[in-house]
PDB file of N, CA and C in Angstrom:
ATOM      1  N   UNK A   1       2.952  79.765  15.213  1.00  0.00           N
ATOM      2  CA  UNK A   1       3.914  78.795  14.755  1.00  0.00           C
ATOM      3  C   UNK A   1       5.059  79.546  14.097  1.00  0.00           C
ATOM      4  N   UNK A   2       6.214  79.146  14.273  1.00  0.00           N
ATOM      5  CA  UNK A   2       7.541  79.671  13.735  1.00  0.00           C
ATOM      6  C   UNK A   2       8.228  78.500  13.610  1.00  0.00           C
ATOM      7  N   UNK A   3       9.734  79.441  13.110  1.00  0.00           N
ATOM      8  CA  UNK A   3      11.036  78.777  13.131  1.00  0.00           C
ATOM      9  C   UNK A   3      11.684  78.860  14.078  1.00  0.00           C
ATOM     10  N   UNK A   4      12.359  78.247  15.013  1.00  0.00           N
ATOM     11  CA  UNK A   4      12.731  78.166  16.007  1.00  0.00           C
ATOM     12  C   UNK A   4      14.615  77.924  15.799  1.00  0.00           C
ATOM     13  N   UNK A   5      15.519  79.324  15.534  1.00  0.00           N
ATOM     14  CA  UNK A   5      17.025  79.088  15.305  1.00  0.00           C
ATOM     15  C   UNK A   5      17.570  78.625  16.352  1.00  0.00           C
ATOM     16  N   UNK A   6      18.528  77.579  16.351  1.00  0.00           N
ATOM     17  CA  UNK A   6      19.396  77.274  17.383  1.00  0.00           C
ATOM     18  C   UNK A   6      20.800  77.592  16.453  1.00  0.00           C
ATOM     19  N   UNK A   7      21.541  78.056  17.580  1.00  0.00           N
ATOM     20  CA  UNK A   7      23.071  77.423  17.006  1.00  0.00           C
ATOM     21  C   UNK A   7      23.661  77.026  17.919  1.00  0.00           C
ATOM     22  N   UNK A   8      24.475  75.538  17.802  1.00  0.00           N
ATOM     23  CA  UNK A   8      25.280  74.760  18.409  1.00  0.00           C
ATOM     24  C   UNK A   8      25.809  74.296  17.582  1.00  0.00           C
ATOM     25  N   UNK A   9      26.796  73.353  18.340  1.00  0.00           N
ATOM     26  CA  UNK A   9      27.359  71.987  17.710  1.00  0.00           C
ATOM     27  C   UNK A   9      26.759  70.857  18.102  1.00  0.00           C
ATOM     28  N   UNK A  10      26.331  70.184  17.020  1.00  0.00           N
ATOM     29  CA  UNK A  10      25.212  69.578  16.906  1.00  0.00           C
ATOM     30  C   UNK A  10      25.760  68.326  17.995  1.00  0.00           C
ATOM     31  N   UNK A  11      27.119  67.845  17.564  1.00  0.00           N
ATOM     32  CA  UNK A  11      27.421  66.697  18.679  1.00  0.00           C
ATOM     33  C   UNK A  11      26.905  66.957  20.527  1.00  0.00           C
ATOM     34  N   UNK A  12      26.628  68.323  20.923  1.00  0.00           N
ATOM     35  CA  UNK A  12      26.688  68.373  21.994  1.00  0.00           C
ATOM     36  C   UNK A  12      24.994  68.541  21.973  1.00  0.00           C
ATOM     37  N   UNK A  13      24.458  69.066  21.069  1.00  0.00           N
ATOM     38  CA  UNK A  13      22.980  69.700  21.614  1.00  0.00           C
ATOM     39  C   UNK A  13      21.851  68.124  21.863  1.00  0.00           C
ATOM     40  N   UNK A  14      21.098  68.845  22.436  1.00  0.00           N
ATOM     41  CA  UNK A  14      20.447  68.222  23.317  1.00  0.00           C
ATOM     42  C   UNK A  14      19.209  68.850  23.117  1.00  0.00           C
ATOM     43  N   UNK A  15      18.122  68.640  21.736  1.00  0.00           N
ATOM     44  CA  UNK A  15      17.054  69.029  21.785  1.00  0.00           C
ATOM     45  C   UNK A  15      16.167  68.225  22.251  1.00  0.00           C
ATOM     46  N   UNK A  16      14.811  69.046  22.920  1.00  0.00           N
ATOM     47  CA  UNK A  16      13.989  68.396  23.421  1.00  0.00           C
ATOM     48  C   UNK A  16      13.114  67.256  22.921  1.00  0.00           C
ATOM     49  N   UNK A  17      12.975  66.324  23.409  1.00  0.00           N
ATOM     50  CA  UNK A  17      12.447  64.865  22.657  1.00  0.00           C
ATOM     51  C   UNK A  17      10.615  65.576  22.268  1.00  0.00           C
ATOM     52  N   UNK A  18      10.550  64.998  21.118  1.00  0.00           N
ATOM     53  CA  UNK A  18       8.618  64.849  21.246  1.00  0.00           C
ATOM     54  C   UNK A  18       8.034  66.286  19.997  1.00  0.00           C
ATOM     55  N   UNK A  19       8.666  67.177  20.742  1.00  0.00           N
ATOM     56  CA  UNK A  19       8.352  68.759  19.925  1.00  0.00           C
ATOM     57  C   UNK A  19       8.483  68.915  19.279  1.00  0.00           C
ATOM     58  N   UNK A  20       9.096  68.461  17.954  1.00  0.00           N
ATOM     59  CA  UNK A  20       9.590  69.050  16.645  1.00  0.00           C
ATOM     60  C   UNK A  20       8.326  68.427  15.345  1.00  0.00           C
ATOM     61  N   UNK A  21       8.351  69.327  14.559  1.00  0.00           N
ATOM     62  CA  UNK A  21       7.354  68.632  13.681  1.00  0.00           C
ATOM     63  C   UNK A  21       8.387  68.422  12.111  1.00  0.00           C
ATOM     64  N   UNK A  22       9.466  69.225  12.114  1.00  0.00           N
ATOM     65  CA  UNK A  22      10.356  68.619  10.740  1.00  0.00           C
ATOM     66  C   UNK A  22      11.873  68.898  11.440  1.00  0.00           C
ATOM     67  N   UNK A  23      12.425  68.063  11.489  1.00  0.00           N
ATOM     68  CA  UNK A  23      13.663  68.038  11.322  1.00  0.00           C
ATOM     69  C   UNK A  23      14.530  68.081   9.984  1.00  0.00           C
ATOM     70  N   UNK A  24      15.341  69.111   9.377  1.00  0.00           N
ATOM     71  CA  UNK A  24      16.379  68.804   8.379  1.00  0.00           C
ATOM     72  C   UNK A  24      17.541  68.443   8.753  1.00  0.00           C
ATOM     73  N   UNK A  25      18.298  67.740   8.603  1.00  0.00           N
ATOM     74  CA  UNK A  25      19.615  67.728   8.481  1.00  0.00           C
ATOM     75  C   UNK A  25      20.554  67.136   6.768  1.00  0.00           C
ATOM     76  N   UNK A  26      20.883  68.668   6.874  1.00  0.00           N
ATOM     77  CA  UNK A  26      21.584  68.328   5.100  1.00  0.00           C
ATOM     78  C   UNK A  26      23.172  68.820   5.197  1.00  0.00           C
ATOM     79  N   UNK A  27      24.011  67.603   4.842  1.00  0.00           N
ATOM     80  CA  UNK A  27      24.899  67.920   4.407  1.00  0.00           C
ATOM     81  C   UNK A  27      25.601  67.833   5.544  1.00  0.00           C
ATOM     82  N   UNK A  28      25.669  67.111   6.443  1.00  0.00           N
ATOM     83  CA  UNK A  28      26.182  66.853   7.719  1.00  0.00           C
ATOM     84  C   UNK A  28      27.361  65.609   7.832  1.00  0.00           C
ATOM     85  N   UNK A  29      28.156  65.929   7.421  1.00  0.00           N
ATOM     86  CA  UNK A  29      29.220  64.530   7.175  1.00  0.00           C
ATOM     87  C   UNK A  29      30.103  64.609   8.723  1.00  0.00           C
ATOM     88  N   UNK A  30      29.844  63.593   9.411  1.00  0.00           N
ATOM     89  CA  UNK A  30      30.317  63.206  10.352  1.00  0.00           C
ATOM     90  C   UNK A  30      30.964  62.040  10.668  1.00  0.00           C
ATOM     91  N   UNK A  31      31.877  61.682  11.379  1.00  0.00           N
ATOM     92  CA  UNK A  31      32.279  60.161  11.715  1.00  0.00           C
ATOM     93  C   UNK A  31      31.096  59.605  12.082  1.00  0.00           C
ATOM     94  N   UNK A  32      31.037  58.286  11.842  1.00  0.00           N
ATOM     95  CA  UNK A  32      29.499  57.311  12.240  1.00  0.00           C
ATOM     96  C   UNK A  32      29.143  57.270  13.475  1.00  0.00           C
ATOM     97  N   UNK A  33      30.196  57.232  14.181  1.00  0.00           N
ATOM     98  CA  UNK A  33      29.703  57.191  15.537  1.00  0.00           C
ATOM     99  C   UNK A  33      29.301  58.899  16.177  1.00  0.00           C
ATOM    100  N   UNK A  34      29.536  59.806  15.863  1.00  0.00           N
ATOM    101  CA  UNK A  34      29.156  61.262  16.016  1.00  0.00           C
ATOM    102  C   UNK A  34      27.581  61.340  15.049  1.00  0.00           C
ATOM    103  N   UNK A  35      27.712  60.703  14.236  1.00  0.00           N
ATOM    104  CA  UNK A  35      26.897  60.431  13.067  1.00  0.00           C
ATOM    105  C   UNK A  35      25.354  60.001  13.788  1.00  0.00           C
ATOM    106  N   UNK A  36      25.258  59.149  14.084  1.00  0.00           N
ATOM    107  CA  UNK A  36      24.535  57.922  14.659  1.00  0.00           C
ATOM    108  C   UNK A  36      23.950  58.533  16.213  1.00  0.00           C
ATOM    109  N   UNK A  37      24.885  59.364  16.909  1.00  0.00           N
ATOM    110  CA  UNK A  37      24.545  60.752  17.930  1.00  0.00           C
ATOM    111  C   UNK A  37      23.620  61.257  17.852  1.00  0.00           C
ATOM    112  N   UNK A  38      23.628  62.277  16.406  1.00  0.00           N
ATOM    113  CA  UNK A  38      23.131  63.305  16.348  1.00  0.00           C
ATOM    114  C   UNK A  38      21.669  62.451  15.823  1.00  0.00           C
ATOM    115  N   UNK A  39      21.547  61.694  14.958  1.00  0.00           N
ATOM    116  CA  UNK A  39      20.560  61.523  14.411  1.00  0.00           C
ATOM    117  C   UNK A  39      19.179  60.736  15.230  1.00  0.00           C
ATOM    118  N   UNK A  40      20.465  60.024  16.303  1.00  0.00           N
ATOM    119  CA  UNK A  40      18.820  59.615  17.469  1.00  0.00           C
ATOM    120  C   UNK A  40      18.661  60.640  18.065  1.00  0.00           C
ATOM    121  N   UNK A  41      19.295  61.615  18.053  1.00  0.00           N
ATOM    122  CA  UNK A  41      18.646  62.699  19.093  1.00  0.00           C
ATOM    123  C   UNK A  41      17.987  63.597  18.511  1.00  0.00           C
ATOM    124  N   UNK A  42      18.081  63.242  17.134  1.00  0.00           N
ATOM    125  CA  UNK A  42      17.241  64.471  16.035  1.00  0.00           C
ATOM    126  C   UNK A  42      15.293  63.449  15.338  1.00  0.00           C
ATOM    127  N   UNK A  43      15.752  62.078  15.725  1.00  0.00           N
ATOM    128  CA  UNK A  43      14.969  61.260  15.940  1.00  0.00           C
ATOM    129  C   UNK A  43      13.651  61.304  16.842  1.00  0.00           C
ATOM    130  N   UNK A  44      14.113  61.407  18.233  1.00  0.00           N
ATOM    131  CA  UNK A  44      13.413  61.390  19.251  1.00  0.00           C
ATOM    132  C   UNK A  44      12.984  62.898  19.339  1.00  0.00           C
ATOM    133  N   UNK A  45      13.022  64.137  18.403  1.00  0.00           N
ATOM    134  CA  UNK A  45      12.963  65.256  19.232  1.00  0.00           C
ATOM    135  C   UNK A  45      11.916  65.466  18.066  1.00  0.00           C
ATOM    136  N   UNK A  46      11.197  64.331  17.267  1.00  0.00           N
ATOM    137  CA  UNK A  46       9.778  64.716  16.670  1.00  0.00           C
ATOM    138  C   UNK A  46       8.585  64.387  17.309  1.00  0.00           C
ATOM    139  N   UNK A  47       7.687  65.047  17.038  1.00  0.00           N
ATOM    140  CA  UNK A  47       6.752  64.873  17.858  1.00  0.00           C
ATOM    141  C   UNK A  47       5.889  63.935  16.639  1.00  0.00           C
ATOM    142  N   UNK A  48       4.657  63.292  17.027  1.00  0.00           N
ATOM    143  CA  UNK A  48       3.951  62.127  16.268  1.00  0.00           C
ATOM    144  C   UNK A  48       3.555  62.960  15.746  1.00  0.00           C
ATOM    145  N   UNK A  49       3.723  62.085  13.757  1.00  0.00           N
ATOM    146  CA  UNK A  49       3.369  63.218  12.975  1.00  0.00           C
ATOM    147  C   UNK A  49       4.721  63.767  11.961  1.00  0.00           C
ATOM    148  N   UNK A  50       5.872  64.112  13.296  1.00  0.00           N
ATOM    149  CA  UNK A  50       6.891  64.911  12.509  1.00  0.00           C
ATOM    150  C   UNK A  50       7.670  64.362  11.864  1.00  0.00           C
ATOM    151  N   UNK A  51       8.512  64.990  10.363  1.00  0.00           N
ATOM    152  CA  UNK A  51       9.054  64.501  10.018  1.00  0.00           C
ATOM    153  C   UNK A  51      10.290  64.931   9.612  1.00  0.00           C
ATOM    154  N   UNK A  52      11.291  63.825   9.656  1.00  0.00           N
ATOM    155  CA  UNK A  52      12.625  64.222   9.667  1.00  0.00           C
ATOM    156  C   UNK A  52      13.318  63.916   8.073  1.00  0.00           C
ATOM    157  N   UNK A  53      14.432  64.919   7.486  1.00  0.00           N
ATOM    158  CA  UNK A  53      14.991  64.766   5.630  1.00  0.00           C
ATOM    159  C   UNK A  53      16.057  64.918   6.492  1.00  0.00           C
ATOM    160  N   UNK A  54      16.786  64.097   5.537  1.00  0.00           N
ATOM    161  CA  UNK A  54      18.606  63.763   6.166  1.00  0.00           C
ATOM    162  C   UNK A  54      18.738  63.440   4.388  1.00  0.00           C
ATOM    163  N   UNK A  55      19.751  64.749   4.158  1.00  0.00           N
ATOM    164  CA  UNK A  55      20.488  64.541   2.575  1.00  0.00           C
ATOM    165  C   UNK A  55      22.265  65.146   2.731  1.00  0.00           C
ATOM    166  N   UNK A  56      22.274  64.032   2.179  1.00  0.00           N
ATOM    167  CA  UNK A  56      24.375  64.015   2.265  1.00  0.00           C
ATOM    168  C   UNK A  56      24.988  63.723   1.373  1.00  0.00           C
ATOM    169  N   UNK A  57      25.975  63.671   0.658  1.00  0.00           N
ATOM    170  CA  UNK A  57      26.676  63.515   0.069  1.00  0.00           C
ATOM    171  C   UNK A  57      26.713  61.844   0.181  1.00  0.00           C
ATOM    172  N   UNK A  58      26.584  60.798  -1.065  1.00  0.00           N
ATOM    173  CA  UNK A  58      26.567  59.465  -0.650  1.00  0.00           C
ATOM    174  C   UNK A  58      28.203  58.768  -1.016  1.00  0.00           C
ATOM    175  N   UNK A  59      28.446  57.557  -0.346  1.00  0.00           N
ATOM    176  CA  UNK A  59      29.501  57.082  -0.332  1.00  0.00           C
ATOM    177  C   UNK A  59      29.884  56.488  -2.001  1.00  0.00           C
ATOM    178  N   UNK A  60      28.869  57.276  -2.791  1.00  0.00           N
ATOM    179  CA  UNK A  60      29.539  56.272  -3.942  1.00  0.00           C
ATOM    180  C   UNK A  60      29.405  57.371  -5.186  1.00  0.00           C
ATOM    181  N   UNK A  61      29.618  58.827  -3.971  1.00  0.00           N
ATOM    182  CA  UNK A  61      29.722  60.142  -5.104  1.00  0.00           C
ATOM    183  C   UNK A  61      31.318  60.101  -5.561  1.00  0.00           C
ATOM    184  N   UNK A  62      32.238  59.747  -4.510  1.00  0.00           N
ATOM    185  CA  UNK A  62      33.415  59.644  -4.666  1.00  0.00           C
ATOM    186  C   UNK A  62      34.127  59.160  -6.091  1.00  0.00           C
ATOM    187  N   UNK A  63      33.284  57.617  -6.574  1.00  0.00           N
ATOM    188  CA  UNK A  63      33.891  57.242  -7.523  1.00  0.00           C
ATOM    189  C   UNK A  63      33.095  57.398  -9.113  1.00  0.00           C
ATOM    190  N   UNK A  64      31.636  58.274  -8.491  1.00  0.00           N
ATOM    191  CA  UNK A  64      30.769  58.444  -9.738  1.00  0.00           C
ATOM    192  C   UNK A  64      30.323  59.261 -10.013  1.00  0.00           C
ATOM    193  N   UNK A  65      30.340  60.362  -8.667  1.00  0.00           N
ATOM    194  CA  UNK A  65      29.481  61.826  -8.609  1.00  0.00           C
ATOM    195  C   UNK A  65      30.947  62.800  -8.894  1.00  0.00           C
ATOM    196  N   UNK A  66      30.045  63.850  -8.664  1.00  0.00           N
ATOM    197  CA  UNK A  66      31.502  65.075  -8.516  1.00  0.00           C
ATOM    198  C   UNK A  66      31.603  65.905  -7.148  1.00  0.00           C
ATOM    199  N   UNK A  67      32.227  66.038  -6.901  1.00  0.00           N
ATOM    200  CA  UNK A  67      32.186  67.252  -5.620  1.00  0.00           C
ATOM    201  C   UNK A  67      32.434  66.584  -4.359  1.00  0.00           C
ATOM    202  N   UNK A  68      32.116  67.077  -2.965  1.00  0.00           N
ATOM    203  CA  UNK A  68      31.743  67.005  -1.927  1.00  0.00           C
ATOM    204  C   UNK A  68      32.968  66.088  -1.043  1.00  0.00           C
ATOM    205  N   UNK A  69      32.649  65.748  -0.096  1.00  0.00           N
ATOM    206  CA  UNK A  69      33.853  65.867   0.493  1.00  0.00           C
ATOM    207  C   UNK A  69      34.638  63.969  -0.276  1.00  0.00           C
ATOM    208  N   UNK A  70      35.835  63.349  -0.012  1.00  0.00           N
ATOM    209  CA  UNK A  70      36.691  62.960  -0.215  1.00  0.00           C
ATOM    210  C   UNK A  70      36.722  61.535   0.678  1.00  0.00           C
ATOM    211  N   UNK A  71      36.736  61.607   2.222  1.00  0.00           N
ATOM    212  CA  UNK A  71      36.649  60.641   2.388  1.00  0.00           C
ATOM    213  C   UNK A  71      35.812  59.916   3.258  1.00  0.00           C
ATOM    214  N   UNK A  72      35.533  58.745   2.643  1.00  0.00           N
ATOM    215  CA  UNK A  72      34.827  57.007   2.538  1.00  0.00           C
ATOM    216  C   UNK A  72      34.198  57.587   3.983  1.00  0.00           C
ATOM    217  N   UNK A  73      35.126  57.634   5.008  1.00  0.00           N
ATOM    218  CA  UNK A  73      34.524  57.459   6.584  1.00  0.00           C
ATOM    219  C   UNK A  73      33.198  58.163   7.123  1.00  0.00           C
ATOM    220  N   UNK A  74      32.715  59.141   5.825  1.00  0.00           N
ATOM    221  CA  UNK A  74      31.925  60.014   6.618  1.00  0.00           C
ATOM    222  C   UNK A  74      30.724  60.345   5.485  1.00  0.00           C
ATOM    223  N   UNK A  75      31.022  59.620   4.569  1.00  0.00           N
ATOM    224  CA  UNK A  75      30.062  59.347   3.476  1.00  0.00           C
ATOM    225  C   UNK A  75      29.053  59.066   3.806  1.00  0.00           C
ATOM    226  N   UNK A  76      27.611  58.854   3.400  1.00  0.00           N
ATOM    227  CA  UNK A  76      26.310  58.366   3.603  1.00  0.00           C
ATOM    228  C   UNK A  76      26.040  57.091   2.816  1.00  0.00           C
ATOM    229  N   UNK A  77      24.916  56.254   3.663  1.00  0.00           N
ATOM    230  CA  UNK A  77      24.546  55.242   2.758  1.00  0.00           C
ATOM    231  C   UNK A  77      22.977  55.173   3.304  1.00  0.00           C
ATOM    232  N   UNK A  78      22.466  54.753   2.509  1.00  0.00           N
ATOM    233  CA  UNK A  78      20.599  55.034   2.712  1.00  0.00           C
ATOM    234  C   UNK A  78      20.506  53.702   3.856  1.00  0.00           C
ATOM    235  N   UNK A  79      20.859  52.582   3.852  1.00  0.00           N
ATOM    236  CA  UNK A  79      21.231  51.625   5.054  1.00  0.00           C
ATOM    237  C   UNK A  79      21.633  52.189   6.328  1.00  0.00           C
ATOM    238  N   UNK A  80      22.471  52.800   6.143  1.00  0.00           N
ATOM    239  CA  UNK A  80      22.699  53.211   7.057  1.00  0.00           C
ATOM    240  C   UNK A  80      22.465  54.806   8.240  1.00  0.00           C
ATOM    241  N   UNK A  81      22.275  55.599   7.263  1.00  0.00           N
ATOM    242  CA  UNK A  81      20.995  56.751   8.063  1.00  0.00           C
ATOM    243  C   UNK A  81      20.075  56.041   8.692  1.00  0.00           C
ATOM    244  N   UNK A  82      19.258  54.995   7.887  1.00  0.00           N
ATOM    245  CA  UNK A  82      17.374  54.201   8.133  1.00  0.00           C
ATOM    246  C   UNK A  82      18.247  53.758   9.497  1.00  0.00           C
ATOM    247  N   UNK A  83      19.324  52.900   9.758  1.00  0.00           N
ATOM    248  CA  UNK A  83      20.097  52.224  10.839  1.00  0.00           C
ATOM    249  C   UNK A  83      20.110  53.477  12.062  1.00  0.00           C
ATOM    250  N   UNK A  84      19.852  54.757  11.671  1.00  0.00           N
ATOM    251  CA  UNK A  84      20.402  55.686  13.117  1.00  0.00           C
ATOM    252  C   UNK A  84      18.918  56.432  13.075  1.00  0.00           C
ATOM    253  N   UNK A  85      18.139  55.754  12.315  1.00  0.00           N
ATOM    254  CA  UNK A  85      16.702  56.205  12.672  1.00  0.00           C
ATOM    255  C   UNK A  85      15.523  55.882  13.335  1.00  0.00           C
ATOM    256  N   UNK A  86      15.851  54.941  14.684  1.00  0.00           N
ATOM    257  CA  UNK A  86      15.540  54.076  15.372  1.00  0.00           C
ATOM    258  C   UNK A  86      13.655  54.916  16.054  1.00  0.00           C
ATOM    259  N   UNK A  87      12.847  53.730  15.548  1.00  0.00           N
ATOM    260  CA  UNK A  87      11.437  54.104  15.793  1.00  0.00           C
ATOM    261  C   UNK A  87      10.677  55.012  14.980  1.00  0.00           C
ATOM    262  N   UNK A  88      11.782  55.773  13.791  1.00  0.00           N
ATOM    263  CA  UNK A  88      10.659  55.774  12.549  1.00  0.00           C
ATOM    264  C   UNK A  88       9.900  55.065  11.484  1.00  0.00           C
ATOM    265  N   UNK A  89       9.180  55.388  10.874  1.00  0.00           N
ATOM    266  CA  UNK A  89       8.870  54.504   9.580  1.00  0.00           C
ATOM    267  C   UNK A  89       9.644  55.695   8.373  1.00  0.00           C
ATOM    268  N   UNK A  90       9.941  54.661   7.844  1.00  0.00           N
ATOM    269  CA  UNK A  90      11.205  55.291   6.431  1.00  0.00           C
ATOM    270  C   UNK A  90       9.614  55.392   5.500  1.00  0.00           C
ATOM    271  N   UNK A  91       9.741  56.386   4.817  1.00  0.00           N
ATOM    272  CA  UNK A  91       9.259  56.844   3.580  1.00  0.00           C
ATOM    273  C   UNK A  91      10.076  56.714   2.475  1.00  0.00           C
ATOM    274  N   UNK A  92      11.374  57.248   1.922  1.00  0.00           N
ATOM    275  CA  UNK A  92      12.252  57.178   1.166  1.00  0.00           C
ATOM    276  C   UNK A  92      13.228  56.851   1.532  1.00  0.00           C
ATOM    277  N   UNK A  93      14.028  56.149   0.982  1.00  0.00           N
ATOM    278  CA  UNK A  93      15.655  55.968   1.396  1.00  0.00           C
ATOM    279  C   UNK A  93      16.663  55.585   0.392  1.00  0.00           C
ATOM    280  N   UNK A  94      17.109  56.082  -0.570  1.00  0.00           N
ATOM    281  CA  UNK A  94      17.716  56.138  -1.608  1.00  0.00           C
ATOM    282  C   UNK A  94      18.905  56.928  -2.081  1.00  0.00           C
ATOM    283  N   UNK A  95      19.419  56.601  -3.295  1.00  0.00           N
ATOM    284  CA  UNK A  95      20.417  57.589  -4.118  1.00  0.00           C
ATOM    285  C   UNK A  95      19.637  58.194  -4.743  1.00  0.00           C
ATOM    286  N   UNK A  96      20.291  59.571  -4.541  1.00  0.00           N
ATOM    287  CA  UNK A  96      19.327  60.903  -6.133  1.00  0.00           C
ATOM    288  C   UNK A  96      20.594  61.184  -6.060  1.00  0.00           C
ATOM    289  N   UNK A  97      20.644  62.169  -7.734  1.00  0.00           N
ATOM    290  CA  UNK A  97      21.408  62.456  -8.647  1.00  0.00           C
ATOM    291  C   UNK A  97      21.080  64.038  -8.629  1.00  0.00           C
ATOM    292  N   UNK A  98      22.394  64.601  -8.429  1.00  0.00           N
ATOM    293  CA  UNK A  98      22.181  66.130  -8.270  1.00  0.00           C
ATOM    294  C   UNK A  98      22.881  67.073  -9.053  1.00  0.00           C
ATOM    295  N   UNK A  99      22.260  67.301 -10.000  1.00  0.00           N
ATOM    296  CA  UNK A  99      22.849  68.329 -11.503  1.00  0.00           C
ATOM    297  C   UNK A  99      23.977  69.173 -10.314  1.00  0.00           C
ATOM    298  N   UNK A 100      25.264  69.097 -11.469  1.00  0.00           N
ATOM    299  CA  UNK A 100      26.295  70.559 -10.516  1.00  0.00           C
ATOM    300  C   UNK A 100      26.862  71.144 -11.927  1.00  0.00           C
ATOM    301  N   UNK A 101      26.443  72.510 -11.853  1.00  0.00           N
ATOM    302  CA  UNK A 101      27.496  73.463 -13.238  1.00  0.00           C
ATOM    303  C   UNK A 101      28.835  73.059 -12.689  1.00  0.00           C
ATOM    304  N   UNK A 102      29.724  72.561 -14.010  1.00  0.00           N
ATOM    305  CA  UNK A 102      31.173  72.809 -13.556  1.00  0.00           C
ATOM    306  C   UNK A 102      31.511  73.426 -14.526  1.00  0.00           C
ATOM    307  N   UNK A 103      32.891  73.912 -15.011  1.00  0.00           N
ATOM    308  CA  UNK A 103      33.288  74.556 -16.021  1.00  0.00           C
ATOM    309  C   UNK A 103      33.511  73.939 -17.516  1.00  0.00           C
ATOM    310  N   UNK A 104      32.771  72.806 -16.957  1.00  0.00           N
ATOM    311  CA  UNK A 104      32.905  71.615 -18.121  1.00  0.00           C
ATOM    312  C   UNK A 104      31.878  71.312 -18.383  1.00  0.00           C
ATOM    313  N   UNK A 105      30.513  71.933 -17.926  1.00  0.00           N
ATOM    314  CA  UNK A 105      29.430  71.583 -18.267  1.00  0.00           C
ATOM    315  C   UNK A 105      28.427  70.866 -16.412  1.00  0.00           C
ATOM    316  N   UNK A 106      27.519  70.219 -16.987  1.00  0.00           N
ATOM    317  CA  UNK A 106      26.563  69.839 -15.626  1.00  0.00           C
ATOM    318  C   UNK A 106      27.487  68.557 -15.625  1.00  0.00           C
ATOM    319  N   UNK A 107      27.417  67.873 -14.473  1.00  0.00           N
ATOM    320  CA  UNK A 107      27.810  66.954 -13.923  1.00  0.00           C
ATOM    321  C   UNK A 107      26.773  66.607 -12.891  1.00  0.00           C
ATOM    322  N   UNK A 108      26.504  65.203 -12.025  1.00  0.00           N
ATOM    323  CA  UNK A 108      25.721  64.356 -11.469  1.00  0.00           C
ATOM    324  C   UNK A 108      26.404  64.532 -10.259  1.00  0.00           C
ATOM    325  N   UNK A 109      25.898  65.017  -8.948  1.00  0.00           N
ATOM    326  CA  UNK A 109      26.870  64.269  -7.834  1.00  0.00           C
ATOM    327  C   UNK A 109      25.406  63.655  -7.087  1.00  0.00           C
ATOM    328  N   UNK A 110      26.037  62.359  -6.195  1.00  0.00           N
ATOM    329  CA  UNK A 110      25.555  61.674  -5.890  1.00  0.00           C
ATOM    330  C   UNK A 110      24.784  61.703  -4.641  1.00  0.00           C
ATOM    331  N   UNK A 111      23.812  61.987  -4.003  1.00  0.00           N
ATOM    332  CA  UNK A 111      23.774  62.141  -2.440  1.00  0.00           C
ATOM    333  C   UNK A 111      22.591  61.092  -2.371  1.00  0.00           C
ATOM    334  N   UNK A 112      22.810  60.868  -1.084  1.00  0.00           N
ATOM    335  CA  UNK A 112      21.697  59.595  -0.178  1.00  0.00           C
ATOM    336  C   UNK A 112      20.292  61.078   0.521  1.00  0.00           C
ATOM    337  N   UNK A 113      19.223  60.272   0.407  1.00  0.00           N
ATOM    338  CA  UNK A 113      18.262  61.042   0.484  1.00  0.00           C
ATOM    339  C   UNK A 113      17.445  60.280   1.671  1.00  0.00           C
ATOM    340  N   UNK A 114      17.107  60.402   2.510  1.00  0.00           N
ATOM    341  CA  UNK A 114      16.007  59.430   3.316  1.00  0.00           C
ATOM    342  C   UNK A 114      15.195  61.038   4.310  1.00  0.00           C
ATOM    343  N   UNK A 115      13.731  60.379   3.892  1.00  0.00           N
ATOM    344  CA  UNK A 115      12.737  60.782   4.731  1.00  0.00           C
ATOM    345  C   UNK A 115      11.866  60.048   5.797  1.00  0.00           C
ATOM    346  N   UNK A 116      11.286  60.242   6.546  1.00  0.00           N
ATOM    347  CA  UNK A 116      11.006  59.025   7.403  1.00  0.00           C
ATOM    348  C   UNK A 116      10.137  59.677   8.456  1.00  0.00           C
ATOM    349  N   UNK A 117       9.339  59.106   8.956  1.00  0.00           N
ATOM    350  CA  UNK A 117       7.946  59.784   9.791  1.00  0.00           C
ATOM    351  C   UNK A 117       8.160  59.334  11.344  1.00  0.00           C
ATOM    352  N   UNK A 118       7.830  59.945  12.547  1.00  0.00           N
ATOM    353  CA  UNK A 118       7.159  58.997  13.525  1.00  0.00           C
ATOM    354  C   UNK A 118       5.777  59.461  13.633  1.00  0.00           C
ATOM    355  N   UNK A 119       5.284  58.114  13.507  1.00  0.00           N
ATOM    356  CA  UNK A 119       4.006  57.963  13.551  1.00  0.00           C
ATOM    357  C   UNK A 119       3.325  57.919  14.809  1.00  0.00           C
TER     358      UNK A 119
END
């Protein structure tokens, strides 16, 4: 058993359905519809059993968190990952709060967290 590196761009790749036993995807801010792409195809490419963590920056770090990217369109919402996770069962799907040193001290930024199984 290993790690298995790919590099692509994720909009184009085309991993094999069934085989995977964890999928990560962190920090992946995409338009929704590129969005919603990658994630059924990162969906279908677990095998029963595997499980997939999708953590992003959430749409409501903008007006409460610190950091990360700026705009609304490509933000996360725990609704809406569970929405591009078609035929898992969700385990978690939420906001967490993520300590950041700034020069002003720690600050909170906000990211959407969802884990989720196929069974």
């Amino acid at each position: 058993m290993g790690v298995a590196w790919v590099v692509a761009d994720l909009r184009d790749y085309q991993p094999e359905p069934g085989v995977f036993d964890a999928v990560v995807v962190a920090y992946l801010h995409l338009p929704p519809a590129d969005l919603s792409i990658v994630l059924g195809r990162a969906a279908r490419a677990l095998a029963p059993g595997g499980r997939i963590l999708v953590v992003g920056h959430d749409l409501t770090n903008i007006g409460h968190g610190i950091g990360g990217p700026q705009d609304p369109g490509i933000l996360h919402t725990a609704q809406a990952i569970v929405a591009d996770l078609p035929g898992l069962a969700v385990r978690r799907a939420e906001r967490v709060r993520r300590p950041v040193q700034t020069e002003q001290g720690v600050a909170d930024a906000i990211d959407t967290l969802v884990s989720a199984v196929r069974e």
